[in-house]
Structures are given as structure tokens and as C-alpha cells.
N, C-alpha and C. Protein backbone atom coordinates (compact mmCIF):
# COMPACT_ATOMS: atom_id res chain seq x y z
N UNK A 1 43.35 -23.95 -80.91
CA UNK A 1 42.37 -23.46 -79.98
C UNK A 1 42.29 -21.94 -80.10
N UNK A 2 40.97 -21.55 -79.84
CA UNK A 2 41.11 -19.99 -80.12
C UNK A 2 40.59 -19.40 -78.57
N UNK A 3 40.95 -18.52 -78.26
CA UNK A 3 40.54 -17.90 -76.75
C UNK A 3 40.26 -16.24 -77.28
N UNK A 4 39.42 -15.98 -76.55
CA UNK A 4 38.97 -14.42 -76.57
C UNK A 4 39.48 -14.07 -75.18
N UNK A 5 40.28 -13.07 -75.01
CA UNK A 5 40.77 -12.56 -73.45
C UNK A 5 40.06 -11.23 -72.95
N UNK A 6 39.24 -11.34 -72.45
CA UNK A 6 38.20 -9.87 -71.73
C UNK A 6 39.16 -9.07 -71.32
N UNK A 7 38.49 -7.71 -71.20
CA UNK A 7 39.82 -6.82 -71.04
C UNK A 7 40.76 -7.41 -69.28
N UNK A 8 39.13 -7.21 -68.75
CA UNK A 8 39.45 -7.77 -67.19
C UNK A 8 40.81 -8.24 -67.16
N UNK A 9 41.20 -9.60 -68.00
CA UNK A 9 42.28 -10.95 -67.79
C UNK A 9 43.45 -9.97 -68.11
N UNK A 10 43.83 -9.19 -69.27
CA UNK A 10 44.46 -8.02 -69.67
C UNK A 10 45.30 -9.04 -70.90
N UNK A 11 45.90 -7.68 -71.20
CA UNK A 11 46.31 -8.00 -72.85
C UNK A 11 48.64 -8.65 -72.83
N UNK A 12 48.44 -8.83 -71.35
CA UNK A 12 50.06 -9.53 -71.46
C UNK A 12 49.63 -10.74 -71.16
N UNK A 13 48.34 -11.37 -70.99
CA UNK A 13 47.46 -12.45 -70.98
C UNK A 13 47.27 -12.95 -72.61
N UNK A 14 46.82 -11.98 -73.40
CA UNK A 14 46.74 -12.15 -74.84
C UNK A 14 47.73 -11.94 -75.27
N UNK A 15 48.66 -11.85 -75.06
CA UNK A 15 50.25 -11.70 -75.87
C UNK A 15 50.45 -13.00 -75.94
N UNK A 16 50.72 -13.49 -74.15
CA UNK A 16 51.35 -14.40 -74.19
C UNK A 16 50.79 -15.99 -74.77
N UNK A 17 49.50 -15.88 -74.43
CA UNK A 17 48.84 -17.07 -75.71
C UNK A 17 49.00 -16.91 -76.85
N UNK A 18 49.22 -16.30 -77.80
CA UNK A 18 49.53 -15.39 -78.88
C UNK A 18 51.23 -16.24 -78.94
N UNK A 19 52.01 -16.04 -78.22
CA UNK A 19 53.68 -17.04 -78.64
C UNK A 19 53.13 -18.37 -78.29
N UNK A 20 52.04 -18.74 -77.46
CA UNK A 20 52.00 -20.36 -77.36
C UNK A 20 51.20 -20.75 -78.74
N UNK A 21 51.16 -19.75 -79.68
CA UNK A 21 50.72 -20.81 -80.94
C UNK A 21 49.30 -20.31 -80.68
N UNK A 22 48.67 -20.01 -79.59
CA UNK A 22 46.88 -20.02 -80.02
C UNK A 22 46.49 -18.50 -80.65
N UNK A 23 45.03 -18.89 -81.46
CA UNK A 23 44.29 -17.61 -82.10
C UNK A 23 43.57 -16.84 -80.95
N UNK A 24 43.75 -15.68 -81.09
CA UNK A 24 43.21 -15.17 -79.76
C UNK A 24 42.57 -13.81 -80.35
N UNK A 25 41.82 -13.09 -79.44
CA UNK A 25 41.51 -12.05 -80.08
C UNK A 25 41.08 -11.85 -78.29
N UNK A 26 41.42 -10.22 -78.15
CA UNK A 26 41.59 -9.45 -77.00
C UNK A 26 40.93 -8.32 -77.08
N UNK A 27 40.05 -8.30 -76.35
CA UNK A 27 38.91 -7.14 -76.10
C UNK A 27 39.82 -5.73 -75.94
N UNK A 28 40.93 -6.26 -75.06
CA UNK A 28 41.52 -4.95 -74.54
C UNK A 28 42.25 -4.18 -76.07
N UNK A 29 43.10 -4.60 -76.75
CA UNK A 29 43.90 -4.20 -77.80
C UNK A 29 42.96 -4.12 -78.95
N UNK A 30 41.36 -4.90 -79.00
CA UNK A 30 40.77 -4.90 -80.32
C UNK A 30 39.45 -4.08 -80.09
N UNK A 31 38.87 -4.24 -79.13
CA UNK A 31 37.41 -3.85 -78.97
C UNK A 31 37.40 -3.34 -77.45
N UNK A 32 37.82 -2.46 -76.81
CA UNK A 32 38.14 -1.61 -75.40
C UNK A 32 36.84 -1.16 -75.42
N UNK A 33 36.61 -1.78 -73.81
CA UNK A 33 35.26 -1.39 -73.54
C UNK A 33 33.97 -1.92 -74.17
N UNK A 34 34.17 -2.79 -74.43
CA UNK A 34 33.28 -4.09 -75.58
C UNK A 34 32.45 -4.72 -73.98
N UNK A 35 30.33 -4.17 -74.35
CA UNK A 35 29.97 -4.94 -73.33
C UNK A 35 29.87 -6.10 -72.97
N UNK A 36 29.40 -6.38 -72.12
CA UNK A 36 29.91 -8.50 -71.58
C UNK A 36 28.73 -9.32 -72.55
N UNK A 37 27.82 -8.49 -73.09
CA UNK A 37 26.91 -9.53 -73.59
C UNK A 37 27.50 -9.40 -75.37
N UNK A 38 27.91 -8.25 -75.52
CA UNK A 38 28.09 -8.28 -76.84
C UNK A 38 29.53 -9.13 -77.30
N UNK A 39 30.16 -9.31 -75.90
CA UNK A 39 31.59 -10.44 -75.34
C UNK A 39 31.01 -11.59 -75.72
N UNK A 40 29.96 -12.34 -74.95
CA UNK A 40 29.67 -13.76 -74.86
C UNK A 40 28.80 -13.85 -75.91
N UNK A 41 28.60 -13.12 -76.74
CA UNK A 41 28.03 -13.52 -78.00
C UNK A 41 28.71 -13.31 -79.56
N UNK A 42 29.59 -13.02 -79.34
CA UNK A 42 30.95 -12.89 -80.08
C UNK A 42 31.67 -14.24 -80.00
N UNK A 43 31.73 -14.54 -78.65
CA UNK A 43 32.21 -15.72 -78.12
C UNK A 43 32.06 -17.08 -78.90
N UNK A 44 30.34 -17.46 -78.85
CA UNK A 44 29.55 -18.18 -78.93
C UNK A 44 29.48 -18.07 -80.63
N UNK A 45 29.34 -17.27 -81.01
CA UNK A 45 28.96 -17.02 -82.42
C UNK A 45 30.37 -16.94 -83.24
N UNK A 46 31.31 -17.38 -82.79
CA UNK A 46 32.99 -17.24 -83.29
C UNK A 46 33.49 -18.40 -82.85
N UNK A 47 32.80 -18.85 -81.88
CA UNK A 47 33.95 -20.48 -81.43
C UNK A 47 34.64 -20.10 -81.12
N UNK A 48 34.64 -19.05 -79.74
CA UNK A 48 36.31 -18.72 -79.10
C UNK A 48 35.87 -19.13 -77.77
N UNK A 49 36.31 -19.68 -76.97
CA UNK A 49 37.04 -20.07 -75.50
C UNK A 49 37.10 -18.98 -74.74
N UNK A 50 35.95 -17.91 -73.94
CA UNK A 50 36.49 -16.93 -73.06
C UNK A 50 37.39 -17.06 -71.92
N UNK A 51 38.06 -16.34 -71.21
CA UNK A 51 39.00 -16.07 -70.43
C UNK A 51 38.47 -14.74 -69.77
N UNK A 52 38.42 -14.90 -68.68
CA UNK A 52 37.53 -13.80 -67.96
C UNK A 52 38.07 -13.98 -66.37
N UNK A 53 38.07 -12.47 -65.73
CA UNK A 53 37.87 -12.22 -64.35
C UNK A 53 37.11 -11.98 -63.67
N UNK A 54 36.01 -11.82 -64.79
CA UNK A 54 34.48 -10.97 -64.48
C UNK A 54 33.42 -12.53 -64.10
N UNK A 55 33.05 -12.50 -62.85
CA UNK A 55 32.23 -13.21 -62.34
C UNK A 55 30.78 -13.07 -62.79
N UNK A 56 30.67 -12.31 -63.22
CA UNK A 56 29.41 -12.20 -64.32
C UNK A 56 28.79 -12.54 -65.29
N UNK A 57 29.86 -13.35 -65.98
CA UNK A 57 29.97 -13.77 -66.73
C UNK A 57 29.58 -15.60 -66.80
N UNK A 58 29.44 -15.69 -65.12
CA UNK A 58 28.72 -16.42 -64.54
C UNK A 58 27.34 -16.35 -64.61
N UNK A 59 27.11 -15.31 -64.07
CA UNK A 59 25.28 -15.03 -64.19
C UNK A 59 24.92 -15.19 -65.54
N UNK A 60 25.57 -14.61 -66.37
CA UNK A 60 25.01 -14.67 -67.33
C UNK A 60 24.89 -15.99 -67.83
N UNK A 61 25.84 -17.27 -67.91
CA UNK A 61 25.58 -18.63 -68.49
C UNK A 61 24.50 -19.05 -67.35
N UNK A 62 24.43 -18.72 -66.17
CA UNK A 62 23.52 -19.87 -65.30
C UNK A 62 22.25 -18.86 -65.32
N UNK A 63 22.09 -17.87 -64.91
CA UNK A 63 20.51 -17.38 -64.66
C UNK A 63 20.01 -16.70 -65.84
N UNK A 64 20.84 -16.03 -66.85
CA UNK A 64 20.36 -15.99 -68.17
C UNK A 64 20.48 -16.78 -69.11
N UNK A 65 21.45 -17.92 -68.82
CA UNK A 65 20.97 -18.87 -70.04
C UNK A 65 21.75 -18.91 -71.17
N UNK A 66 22.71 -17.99 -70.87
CA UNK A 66 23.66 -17.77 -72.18
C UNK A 66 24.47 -18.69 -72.35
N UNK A 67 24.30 -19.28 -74.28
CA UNK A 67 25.12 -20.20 -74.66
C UNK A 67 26.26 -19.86 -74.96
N UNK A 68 27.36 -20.62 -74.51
CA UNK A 68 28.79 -20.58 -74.90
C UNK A 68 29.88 -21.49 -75.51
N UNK A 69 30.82 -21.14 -75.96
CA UNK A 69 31.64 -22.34 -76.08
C UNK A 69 32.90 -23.01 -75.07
N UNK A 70 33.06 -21.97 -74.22
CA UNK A 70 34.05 -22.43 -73.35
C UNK A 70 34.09 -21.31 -72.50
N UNK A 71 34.12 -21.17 -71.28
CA UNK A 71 34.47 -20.21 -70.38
C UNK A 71 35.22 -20.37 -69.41
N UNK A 72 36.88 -19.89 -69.37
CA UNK A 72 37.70 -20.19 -67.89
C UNK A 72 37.27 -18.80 -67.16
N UNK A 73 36.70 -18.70 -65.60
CA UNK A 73 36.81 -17.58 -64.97
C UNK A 73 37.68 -18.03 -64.20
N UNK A 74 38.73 -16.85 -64.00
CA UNK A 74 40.24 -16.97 -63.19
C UNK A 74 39.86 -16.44 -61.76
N UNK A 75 39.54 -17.26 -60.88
CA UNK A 75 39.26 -16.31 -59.77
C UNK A 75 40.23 -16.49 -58.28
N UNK A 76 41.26 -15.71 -58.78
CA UNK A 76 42.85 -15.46 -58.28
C UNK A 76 43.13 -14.38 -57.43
N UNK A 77 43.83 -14.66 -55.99
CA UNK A 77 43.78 -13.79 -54.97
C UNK A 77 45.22 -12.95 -55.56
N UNK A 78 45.73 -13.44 -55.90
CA UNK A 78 47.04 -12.78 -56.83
C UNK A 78 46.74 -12.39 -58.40
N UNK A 79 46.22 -11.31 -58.81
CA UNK A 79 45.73 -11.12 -59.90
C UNK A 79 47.28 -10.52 -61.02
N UNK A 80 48.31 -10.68 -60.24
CA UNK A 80 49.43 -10.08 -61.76
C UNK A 80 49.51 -11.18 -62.37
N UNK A 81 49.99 -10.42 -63.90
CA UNK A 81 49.83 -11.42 -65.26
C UNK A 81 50.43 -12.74 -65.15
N UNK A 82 51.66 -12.57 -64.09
CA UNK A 82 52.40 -13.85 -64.30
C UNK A 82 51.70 -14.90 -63.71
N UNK A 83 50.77 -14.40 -62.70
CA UNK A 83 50.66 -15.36 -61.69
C UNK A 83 48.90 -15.76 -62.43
N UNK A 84 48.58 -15.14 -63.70
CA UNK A 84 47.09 -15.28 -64.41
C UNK A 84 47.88 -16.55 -65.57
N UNK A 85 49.24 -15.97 -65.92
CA UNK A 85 49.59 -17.03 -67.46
C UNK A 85 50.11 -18.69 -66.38
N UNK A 86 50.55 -18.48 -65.28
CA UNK A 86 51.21 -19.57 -64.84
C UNK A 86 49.80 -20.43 -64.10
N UNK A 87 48.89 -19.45 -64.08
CA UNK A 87 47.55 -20.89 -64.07
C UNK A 87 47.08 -21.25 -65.16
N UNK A 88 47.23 -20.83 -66.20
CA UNK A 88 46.30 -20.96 -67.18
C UNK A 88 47.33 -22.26 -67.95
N UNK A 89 48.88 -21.51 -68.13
CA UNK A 89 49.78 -22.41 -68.07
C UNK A 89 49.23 -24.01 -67.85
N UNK A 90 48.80 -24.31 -66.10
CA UNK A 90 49.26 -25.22 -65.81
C UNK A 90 47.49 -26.02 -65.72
N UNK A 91 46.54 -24.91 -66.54
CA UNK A 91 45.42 -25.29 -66.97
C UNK A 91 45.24 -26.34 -68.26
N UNK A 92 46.27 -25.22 -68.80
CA UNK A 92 46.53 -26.02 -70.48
C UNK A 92 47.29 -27.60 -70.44
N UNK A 93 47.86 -27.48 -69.66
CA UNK A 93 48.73 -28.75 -69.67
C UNK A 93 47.91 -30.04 -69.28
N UNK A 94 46.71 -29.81 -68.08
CA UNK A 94 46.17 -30.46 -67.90
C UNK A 94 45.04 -30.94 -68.45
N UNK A 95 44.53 -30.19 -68.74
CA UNK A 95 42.59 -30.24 -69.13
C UNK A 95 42.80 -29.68 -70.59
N UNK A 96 43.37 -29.52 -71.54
CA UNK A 96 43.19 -28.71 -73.16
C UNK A 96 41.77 -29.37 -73.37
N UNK A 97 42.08 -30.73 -73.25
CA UNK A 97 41.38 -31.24 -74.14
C UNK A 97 39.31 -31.00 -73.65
N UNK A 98 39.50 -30.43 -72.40
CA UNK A 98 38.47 -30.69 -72.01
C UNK A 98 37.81 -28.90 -71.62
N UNK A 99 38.76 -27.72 -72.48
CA UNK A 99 38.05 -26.73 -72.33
C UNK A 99 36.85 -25.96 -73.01
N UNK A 100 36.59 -26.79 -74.19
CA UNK A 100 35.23 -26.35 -74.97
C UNK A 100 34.25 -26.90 -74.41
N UNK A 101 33.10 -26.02 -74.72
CA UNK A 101 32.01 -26.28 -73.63
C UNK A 101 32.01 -26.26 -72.14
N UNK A 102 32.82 -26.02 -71.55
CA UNK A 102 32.44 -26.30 -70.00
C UNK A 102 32.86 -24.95 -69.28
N UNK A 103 32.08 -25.25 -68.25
CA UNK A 103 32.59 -23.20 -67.72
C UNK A 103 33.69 -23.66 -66.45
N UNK A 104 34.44 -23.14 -66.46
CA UNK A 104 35.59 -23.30 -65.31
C UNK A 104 36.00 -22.29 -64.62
N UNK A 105 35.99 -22.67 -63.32
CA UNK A 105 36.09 -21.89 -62.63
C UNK A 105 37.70 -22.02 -61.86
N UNK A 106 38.92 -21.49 -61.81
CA UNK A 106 40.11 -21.64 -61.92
C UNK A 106 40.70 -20.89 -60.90
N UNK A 107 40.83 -21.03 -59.18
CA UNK A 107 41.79 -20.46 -58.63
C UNK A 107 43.38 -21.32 -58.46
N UNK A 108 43.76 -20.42 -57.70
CA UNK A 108 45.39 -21.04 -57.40
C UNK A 108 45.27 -22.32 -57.07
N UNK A 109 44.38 -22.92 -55.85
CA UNK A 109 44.61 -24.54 -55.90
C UNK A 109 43.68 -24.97 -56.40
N UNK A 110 42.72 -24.78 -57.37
CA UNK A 110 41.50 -25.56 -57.23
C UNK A 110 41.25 -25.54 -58.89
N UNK A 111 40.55 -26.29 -59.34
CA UNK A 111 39.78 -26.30 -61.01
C UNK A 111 38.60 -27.13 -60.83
N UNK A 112 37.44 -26.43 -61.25
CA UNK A 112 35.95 -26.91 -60.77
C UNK A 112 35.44 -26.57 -62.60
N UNK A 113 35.47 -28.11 -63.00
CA UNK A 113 34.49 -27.92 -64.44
C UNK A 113 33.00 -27.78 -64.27
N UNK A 114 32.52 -27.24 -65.01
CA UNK A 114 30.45 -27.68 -64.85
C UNK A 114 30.43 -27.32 -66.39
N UNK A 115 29.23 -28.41 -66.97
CA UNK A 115 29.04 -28.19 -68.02
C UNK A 115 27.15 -27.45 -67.61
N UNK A 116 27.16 -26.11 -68.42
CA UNK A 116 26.26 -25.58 -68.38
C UNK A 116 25.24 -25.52 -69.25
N UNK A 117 24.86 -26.34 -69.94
CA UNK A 117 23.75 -26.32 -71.40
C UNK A 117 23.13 -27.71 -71.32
């Protein structure tokens, strides 16, 4: 699986997928300051899985229309890394199989899939 990590999610987010074995590529350590459209079309046009904090990233798949391949938005009242890898963690364990294509929306108790296309 490959994931792109927006700077937003941060780069001890992309480390740590990085020892679980996945291809990742991180806005923050590769492309700083990389805009959100030139993000979700990198995305889309690479077959990477975004990882995002940026709720915008919302607008952009539903009222602009933008195609993607996978989008988790983390939207976490506890935003440190541990408490971003130990959902995503316990994201992976559950749903892998079901994170391409669908936009997810991911707080502490909750996981809401929608497929947007």
C-alpha cells in the first residue's frame, strides 16, 4: 500500500508507516508547502492513499469533484503523533482492505467510509 502523508498529519506519521513496511512519500520531508490541489493530484495520478488533517480536502472531493484514490481525514481532538499512528494503527488492522477509493473520515471513536465517484 502506498500513502502520501500531508504535511498537516506530520512526518513521525510518515516515519512510522515507513517501519510498517508501506511506500509513503511525505509532503513535509519531500515537497514542504506543496499546495492541496497539486497534493490530490499527485495523489490520484500516483496511486497513493492520502492521509490528511486538512478538512478541505473534503471540499475538494465533494463540491469540486476531485478524483482520488483513497483519502483518510483524521479528525482527532488529540492531535499528537502517537495518538494520529495509534488510530491509523487500529484503522489498518481493520479496514486495509477497504482503503482505496473511499474517503474516510476517522476520529477517536468513530470510522465513517463514503465512496465519492
Amino acid at each position: 500500500m502506498r500513502f502520501l502523508v500531508d504535511e498537516s498529519t506530520g512526518v513521525v506519521v510518515a516515519r512510522w508507516l515507513r517501519e510498517q513496511g508501506y511506500e509513503v512519500f511525505s509532503v513535509y520531508e519531500e515537497a514542504r508547502g506543496m499546495d492541496d490541489d497539486d497534493i490530490i493530484h499527485k495523489a490520484f495520478a500516483e496511486n497513493w492513499i492520502l492521509i490528511t488533517n486538512d478538512k478541505d480536502f473534503g471540499e475538494k472531493v465533494y463540491r469540486e469533484q476531485r478524483s482520488h484514490r483513497g483519502i483518510i481525514l483524521l479528525r482527532l481532538e488529540n492531535e499528537r503523533a502517537t495518538n494520529k499512528i495509534e488510530t491509523l494503527r487500529r484503522l489498518m488492522e481493520m479496514y486495509s482492505e477497504q482503503l482505496f477509493d473511499h474517503f474516510i473520515v476517522v476520529t477517536e471513536t468513530q470510522i465513517r467510509f463514503s465512496r465519492s465517484q
